[in-house]
Protein backbone atom coordinates (compact mmCIF):
# COMPACT_ATOMS: atom_id res chain seq x y z
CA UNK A 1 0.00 0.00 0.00
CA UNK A 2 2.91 2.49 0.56
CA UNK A 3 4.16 2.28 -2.95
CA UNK A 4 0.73 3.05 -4.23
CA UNK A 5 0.71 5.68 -1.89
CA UNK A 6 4.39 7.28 -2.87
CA UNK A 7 2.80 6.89 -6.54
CA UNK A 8 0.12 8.91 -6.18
CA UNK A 9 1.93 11.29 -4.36
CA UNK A 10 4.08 11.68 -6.33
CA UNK A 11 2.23 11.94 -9.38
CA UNK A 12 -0.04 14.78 -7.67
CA UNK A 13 3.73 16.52 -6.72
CA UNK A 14 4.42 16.53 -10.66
CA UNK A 15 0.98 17.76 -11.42
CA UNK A 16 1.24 20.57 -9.10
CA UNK A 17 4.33 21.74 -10.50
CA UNK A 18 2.76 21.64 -13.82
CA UNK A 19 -0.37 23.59 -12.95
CA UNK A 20 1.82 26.29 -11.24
CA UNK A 21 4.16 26.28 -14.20
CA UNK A 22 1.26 26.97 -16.29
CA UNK A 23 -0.42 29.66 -14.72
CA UNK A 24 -2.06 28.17 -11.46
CA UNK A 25 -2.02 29.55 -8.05
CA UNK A 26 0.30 28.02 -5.71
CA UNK A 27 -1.98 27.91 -3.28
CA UNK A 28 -4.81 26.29 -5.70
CA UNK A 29 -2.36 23.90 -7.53
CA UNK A 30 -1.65 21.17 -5.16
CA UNK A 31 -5.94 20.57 -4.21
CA UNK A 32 -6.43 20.92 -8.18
CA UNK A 33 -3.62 18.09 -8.88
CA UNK A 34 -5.24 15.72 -6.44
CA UNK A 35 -8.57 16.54 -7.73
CA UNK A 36 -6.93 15.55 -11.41
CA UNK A 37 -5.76 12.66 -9.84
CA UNK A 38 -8.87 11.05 -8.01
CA UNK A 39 -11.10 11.91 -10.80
CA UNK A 40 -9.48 10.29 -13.16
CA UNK A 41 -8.85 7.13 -10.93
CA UNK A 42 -12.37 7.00 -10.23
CA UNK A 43 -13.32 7.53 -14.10
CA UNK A 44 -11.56 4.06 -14.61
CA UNK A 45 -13.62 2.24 -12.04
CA UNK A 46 -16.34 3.83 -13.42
CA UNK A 47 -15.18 2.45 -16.92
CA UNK A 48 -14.69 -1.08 -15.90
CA UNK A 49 -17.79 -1.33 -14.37
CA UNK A 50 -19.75 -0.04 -17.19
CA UNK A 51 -17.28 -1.41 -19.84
CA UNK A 52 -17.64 1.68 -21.70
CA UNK A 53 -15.15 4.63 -22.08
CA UNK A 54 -17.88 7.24 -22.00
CA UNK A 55 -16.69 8.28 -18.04
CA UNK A 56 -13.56 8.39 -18.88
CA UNK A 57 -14.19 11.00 -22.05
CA UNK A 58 -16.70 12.77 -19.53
CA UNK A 59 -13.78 13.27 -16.88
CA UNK A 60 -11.62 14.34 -19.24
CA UNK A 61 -13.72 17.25 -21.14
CA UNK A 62 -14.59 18.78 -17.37
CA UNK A 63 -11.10 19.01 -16.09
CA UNK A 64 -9.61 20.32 -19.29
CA UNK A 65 -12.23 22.98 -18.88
CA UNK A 66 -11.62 23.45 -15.43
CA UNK A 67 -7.57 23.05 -16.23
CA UNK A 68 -8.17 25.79 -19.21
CA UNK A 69 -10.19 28.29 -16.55
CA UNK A 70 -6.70 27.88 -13.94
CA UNK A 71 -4.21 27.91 -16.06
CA UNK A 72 -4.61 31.07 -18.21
CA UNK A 73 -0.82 32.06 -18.77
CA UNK A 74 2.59 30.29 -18.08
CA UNK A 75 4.25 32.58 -14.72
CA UNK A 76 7.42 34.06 -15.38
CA UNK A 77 10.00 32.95 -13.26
């Protein structure tokens, strides 16, 4: 269970970092990146159970609007 766990973390670390490179909030980045992460996880159970793809395409429209709304601009280092 702890290597899941390290996974996840640190997949959620690397999606913060990529929100905040892209324009997020540092303060709104890491919440958004675990949101990312769970929804997506849970769009895959959702798939198997339904053997269809449909929740997965679902998932992925909403957060790329909700990605698109965050992330307007790149910050300047």
């Amino acid at each position: 269970m702890r290597a899941a766990a390290e996974a996840f973390e640190h997949g959620e670390r690397l999606l913060t970092e990529a929100l905040t490179a892209h324009g997020a909030e540092p303060e709104r980045a890491p919440a958004l990146a675990a949101l990312v992460v769970a929804s997506v996880e849970g769009a895959v159970a959702l798939c198997r159970a339904e053997r269809s793809i449909q929740p997965l395409d679902q998932i992925a429209q909403q957060l790329e609007a909700l990605i698109g709304e965050t992330c307007r601009s790149p910050r300047q280092p």
